[in-house]
PDB file of N, CA and C in Angstrom:
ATOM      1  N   UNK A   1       0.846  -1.193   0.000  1.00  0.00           N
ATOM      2  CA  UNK A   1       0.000   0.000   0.000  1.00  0.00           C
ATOM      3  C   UNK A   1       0.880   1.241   0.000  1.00  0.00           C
ATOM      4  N   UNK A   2       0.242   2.288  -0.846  1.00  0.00           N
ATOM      5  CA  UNK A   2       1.434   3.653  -0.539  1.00  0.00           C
ATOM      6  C   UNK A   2       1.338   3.982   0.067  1.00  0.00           C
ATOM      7  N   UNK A   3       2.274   4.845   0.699  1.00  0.00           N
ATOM      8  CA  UNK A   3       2.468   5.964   2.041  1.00  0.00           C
ATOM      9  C   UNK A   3       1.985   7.753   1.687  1.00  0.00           C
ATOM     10  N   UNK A   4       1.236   8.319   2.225  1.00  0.00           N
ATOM     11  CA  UNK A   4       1.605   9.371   2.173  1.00  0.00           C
ATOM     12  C   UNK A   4       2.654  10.569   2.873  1.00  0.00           C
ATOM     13  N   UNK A   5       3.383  11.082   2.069  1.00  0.00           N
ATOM     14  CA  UNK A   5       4.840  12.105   3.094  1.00  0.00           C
ATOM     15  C   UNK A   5       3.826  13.158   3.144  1.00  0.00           C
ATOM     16  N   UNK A   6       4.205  13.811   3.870  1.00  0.00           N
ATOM     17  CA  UNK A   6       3.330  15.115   3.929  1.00  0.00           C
ATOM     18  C   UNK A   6       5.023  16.054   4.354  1.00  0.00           C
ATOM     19  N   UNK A   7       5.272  16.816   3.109  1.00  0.00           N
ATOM     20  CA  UNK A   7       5.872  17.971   3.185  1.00  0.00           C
ATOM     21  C   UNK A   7       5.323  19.612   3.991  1.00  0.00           C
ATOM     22  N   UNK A   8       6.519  19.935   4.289  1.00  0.00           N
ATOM     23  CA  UNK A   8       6.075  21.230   5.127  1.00  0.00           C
ATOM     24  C   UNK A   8       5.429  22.216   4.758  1.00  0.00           C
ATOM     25  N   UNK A   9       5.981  22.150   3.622  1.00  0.00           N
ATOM     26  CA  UNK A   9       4.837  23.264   2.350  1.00  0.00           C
ATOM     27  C   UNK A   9       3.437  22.571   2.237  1.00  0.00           C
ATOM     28  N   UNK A  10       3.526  21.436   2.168  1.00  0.00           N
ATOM     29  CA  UNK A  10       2.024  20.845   1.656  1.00  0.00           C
ATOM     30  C   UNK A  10       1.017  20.822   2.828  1.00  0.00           C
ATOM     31  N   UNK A  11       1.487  20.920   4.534  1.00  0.00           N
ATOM     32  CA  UNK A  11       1.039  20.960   5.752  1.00  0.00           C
ATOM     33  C   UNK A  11       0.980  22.732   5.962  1.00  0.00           C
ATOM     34  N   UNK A  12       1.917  23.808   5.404  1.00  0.00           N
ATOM     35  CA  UNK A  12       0.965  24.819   5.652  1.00  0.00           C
ATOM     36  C   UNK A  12       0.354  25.096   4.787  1.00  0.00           C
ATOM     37  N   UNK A  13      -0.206  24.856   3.211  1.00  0.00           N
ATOM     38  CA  UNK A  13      -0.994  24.988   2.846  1.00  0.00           C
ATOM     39  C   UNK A  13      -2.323  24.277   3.046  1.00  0.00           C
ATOM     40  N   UNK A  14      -2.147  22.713   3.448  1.00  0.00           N
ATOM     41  CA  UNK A  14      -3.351  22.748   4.179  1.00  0.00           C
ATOM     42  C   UNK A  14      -4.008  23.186   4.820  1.00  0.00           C
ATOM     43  N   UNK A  15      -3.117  23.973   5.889  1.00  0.00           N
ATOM     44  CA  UNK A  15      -4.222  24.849   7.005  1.00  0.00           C
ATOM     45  C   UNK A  15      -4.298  26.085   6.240  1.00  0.00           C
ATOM     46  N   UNK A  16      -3.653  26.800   5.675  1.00  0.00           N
ATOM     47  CA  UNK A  16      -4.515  27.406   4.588  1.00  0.00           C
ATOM     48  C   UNK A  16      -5.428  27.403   4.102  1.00  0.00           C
ATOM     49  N   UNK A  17      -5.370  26.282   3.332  1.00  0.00           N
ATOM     50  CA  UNK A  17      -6.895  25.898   2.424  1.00  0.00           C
ATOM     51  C   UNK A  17      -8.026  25.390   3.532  1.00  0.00           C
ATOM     52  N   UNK A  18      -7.825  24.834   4.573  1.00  0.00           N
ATOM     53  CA  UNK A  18      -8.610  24.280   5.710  1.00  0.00           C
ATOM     54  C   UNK A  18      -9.199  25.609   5.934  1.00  0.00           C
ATOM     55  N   UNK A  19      -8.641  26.398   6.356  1.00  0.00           N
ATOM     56  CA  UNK A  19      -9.479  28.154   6.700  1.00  0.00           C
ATOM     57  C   UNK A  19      -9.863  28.840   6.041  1.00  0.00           C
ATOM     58  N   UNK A  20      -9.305  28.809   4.744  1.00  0.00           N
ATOM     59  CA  UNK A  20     -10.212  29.658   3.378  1.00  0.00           C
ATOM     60  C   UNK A  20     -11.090  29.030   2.776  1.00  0.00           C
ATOM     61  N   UNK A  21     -11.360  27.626   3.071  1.00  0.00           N
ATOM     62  CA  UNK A  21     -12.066  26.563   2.652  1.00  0.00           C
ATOM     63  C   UNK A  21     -12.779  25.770   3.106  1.00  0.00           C
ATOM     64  N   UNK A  22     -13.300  26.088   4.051  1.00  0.00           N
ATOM     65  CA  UNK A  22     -13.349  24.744   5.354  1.00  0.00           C
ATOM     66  C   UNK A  22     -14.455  23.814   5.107  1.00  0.00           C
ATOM     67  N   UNK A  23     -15.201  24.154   3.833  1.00  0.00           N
ATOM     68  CA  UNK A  23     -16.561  23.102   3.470  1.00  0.00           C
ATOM     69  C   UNK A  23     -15.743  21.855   2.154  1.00  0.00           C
ATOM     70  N   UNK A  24     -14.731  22.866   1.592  1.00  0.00           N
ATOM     71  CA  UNK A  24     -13.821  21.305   1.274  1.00  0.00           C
ATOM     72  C   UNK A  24     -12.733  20.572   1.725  1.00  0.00           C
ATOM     73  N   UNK A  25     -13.072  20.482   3.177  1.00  0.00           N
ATOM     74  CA  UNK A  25     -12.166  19.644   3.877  1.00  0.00           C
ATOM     75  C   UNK A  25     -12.269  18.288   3.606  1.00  0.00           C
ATOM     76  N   UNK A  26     -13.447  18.083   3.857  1.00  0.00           N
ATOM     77  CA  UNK A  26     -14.227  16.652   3.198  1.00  0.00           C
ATOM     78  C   UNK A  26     -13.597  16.513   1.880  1.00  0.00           C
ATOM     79  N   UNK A  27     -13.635  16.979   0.644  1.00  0.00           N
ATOM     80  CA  UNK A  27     -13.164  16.751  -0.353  1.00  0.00           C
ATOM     81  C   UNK A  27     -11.849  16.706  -0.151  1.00  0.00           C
ATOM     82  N   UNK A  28     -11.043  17.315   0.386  1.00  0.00           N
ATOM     83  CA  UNK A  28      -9.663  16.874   0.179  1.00  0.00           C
ATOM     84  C   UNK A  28      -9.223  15.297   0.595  1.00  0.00           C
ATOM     85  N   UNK A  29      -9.842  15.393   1.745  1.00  0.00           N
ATOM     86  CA  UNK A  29      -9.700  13.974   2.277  1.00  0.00           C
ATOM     87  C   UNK A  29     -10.070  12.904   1.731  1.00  0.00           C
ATOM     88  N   UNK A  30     -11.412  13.133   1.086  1.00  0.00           N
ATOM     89  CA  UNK A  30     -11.840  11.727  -0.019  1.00  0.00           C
ATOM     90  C   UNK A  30     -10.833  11.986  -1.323  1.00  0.00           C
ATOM     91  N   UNK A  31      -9.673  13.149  -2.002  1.00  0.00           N
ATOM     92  CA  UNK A  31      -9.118  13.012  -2.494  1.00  0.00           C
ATOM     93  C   UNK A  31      -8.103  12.566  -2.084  1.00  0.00           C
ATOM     94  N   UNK A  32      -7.449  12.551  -1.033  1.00  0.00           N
ATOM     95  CA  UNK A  32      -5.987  11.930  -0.263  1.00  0.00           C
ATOM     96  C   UNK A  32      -5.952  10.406  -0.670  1.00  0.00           C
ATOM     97  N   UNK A  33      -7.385  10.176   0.330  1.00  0.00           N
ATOM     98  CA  UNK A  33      -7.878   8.671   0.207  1.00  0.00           C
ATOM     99  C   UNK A  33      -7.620   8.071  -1.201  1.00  0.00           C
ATOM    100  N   UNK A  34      -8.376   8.484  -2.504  1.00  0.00           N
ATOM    101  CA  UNK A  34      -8.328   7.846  -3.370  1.00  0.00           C
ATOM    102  C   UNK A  34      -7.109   8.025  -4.218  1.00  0.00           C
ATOM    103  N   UNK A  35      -6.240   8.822  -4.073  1.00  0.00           N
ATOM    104  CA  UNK A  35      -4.626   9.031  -4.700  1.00  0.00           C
ATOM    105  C   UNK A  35      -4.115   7.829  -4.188  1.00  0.00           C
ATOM    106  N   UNK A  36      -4.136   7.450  -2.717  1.00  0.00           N
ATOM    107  CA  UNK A  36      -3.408   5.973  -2.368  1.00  0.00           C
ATOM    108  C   UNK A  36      -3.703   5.354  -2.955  1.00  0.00           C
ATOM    109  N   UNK A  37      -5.197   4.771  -2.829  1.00  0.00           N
ATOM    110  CA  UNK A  37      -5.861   3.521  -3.975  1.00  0.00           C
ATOM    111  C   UNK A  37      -5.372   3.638  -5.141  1.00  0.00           C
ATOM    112  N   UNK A  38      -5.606   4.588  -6.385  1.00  0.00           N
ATOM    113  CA  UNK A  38      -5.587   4.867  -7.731  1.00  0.00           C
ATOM    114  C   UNK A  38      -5.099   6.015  -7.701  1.00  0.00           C
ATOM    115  N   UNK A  39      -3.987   6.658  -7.941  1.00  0.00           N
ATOM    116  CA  UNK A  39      -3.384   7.758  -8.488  1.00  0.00           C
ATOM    117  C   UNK A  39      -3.717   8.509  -9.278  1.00  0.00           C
ATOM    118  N   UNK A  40      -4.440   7.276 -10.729  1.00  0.00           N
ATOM    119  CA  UNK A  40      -4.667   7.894 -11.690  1.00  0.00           C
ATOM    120  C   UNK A  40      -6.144   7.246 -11.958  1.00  0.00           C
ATOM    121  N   UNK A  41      -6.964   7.735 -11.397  1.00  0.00           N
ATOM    122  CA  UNK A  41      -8.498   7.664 -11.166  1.00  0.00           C
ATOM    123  C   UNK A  41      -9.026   8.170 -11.999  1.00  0.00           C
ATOM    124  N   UNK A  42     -10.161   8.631 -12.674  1.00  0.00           N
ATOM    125  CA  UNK A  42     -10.272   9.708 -13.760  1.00  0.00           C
ATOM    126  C   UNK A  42     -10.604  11.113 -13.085  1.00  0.00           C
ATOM    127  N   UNK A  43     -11.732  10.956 -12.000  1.00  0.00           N
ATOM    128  CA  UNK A  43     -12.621  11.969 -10.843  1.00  0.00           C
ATOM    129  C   UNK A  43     -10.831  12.875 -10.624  1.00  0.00           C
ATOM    130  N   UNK A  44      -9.818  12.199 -10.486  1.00  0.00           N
ATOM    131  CA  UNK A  44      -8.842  13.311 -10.091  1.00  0.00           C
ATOM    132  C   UNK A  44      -8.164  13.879 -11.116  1.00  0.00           C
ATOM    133  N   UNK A  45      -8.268  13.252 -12.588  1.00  0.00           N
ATOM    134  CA  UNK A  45      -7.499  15.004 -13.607  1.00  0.00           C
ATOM    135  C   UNK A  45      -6.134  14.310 -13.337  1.00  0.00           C
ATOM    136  N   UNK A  46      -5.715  13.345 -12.493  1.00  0.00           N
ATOM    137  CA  UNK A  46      -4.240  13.596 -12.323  1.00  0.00           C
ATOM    138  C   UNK A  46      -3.473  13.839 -13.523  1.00  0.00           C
ATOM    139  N   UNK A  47      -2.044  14.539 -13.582  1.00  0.00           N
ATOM    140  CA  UNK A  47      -1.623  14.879 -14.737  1.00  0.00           C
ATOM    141  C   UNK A  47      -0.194  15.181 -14.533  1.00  0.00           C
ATOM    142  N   UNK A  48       1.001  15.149 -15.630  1.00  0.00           N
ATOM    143  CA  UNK A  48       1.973  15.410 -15.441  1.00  0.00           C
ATOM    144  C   UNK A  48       2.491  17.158 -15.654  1.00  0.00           C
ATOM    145  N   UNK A  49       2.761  17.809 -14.768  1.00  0.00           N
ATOM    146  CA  UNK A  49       3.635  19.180 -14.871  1.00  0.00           C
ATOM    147  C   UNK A  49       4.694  19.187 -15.508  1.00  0.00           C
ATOM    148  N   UNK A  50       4.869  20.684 -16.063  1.00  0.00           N
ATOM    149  CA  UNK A  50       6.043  21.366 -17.574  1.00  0.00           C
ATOM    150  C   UNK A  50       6.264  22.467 -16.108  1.00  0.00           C
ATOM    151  N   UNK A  51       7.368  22.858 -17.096  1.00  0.00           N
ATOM    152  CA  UNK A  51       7.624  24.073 -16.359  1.00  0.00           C
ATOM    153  C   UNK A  51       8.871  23.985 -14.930  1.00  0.00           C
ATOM    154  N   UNK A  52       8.588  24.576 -14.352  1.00  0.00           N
ATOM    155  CA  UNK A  52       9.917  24.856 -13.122  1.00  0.00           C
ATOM    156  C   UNK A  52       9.014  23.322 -11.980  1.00  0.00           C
ATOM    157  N   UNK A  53       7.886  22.971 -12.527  1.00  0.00           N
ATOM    158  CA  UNK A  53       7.941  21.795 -11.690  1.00  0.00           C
ATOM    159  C   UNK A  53       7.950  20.370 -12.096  1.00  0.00           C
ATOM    160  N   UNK A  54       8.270  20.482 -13.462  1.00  0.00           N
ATOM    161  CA  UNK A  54       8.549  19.405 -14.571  1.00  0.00           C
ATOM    162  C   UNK A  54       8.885  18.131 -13.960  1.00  0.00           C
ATOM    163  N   UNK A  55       8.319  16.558 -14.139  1.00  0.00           N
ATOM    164  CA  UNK A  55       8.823  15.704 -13.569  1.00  0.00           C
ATOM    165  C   UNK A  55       7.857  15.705 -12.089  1.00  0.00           C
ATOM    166  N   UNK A  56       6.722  16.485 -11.521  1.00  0.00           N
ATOM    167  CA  UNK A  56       5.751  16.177 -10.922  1.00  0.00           C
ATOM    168  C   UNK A  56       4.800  16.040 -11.374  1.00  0.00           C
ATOM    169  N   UNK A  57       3.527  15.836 -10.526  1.00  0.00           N
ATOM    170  CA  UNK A  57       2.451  15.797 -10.885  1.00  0.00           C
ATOM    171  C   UNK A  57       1.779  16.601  -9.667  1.00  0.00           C
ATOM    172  N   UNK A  58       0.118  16.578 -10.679  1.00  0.00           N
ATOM    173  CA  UNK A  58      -0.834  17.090  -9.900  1.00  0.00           C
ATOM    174  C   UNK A  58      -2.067  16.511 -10.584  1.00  0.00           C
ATOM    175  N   UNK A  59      -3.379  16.684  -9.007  1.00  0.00           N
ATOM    176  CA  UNK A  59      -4.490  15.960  -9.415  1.00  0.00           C
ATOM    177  C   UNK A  59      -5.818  16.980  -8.887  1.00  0.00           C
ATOM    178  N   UNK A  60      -6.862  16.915  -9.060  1.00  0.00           N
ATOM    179  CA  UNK A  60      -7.922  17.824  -8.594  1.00  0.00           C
ATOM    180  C   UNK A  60      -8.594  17.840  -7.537  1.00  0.00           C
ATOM    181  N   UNK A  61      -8.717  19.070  -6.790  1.00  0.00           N
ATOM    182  CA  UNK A  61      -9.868  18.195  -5.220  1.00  0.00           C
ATOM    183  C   UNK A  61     -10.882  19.048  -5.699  1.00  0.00           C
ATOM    184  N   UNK A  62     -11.956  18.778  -6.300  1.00  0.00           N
ATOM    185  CA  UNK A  62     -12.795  19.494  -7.365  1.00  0.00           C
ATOM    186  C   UNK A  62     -12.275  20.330  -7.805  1.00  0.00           C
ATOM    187  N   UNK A  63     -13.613  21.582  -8.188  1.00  0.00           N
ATOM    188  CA  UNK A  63     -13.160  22.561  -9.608  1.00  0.00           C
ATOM    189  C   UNK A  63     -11.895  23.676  -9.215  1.00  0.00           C
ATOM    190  N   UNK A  64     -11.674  23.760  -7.545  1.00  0.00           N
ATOM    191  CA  UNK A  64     -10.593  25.329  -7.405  1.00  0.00           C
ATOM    192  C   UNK A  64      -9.253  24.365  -7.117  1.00  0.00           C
ATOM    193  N   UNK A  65      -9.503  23.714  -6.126  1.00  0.00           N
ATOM    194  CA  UNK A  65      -7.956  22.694  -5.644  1.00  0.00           C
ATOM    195  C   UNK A  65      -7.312  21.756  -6.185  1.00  0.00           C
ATOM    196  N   UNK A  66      -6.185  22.396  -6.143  1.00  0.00           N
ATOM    197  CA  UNK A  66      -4.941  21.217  -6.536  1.00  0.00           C
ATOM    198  C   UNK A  66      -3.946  20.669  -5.949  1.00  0.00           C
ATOM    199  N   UNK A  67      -3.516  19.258  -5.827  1.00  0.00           N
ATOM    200  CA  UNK A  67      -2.456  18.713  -4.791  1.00  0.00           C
ATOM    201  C   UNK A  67      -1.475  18.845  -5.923  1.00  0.00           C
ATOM    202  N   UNK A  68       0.034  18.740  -5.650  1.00  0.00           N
ATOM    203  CA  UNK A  68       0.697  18.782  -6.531  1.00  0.00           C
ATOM    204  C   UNK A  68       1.896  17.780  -5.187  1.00  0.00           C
ATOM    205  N   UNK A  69       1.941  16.817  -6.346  1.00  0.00           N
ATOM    206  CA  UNK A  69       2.957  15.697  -5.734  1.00  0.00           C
ATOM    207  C   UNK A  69       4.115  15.040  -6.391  1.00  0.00           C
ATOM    208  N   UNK A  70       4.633  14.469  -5.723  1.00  0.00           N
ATOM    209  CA  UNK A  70       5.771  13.343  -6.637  1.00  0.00           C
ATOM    210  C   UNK A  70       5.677  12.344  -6.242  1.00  0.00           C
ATOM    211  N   UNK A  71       5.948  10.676  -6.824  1.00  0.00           N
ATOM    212  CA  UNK A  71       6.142   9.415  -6.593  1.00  0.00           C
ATOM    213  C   UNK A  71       7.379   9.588  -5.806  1.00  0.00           C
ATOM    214  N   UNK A  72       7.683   8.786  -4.938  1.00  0.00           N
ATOM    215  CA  UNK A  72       8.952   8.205  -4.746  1.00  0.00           C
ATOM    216  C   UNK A  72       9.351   6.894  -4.204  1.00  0.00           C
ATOM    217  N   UNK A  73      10.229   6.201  -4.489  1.00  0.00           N
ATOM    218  CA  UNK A  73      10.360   4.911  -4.268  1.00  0.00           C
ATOM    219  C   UNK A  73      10.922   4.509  -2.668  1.00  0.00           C
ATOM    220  N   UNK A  74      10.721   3.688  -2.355  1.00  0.00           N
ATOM    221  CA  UNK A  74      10.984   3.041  -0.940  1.00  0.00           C
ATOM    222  C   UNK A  74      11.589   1.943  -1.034  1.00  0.00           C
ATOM    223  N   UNK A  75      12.358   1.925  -0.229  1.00  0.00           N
ATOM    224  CA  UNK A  75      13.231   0.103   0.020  1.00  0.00           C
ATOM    225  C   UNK A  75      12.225  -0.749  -0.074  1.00  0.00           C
ATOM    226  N   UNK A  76      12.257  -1.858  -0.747  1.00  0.00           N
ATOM    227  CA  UNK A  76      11.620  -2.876   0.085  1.00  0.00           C
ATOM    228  C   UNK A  76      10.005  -3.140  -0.292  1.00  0.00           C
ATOM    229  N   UNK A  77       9.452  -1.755  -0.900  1.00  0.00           N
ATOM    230  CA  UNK A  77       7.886  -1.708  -1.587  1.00  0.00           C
ATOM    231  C   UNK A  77       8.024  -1.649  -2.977  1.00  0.00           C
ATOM    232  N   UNK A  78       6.933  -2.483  -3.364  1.00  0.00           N
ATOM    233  CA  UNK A  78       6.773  -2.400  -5.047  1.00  0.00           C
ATOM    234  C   UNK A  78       6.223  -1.013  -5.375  1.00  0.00           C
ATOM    235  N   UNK A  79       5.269  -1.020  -4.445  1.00  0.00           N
ATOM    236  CA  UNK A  79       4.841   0.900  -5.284  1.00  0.00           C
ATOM    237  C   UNK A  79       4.673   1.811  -4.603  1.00  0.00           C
ATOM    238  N   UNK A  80       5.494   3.138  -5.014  1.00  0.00           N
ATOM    239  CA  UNK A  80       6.005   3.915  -4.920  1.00  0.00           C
ATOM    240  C   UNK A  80       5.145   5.022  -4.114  1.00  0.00           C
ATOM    241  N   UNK A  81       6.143   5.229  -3.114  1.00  0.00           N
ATOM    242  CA  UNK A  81       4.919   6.590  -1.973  1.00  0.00           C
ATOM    243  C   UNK A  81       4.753   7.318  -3.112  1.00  0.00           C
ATOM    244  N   UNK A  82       3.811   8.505  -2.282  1.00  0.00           N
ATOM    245  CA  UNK A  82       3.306   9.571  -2.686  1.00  0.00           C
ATOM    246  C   UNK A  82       4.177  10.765  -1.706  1.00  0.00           C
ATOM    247  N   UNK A  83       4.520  11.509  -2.277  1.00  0.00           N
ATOM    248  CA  UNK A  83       5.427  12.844  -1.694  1.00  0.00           C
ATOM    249  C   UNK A  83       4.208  13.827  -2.262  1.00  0.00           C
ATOM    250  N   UNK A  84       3.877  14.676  -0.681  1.00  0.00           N
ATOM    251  CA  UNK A  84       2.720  15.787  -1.225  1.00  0.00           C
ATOM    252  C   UNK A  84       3.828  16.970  -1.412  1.00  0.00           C
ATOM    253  N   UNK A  85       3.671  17.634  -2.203  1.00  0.00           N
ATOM    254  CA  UNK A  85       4.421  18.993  -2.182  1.00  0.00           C
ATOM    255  C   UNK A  85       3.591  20.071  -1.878  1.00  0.00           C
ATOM    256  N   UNK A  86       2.046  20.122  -2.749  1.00  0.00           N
ATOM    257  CA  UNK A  86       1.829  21.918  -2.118  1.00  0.00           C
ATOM    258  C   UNK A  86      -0.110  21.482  -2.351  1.00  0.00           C
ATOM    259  N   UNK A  87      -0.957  22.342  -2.159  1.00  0.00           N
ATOM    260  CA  UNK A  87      -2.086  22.261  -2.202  1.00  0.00           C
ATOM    261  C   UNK A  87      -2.564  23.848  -2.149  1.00  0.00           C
ATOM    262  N   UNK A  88      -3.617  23.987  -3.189  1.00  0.00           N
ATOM    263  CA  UNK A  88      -3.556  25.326  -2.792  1.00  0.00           C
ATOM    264  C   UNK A  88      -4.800  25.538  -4.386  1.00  0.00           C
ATOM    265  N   UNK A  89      -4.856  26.646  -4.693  1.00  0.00           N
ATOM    266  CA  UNK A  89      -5.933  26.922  -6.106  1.00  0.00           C
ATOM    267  C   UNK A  89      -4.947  26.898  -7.181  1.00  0.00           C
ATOM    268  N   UNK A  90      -5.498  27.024  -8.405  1.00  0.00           N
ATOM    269  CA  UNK A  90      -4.399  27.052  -9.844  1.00  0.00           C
ATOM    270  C   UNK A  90      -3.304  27.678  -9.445  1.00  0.00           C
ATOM    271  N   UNK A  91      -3.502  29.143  -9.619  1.00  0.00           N
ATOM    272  CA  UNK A  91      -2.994  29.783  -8.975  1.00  0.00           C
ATOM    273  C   UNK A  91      -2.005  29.774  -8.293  1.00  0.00           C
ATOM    274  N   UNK A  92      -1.966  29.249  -7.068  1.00  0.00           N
ATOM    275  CA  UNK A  92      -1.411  28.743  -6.049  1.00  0.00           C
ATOM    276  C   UNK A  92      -0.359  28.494  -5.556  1.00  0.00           C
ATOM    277  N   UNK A  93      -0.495  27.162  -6.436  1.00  0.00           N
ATOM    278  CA  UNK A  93       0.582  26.186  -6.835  1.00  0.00           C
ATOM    279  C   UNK A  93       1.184  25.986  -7.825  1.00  0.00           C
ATOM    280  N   UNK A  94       0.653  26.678  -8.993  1.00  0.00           N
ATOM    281  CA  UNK A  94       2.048  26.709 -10.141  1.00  0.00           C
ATOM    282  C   UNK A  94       2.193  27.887 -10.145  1.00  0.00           C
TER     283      UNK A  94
END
């Protein structure tokens, strides 16, 4: 099963988005949830990033939020954590 890291950037933008947002808390969380299961679900958009964050990804927590993450590999597991990097609106995060 994957792991989620939770980066320091990706923990204060949560409480960010938790306080500017606080009716999609629920949604983020049923998005956390289903990134472990399926990464690439369709409901999440996940997608690969160009640009200065080239070589990540990002997926949708409906129409304003975006997680923006990386795979990374672990000793010993066939598949690969999840590294959160940032969460936040379009905007936001790229």
């Amino acid at each position: 099963m994957r792991t989620l890291i939770w980066s320091k950037t990706f923990v204060r933008g949560f409480k960010r988005t938790a306080n500017k947002y606080p009716n999609l808390s629920k949604n983020v969380e049923t998005t956390l949830r289903l990134l472990i299961e399926e990464p690439f679900a369709p409901q999440l958009e996940t997608h690969k990033l160009k640009g200065k964050l080239s070589g990540s990804w990002a997926c949708s927590v409906g129409y304003e939020l975006r997680i923006v993450f990386d795979f990374v590999k672990s000793e010993g597991k066939q598949e690969e954590d999840i590294f959160l990097m940032d969460i936040g609106t379009h905007d936001e995060v790229y």
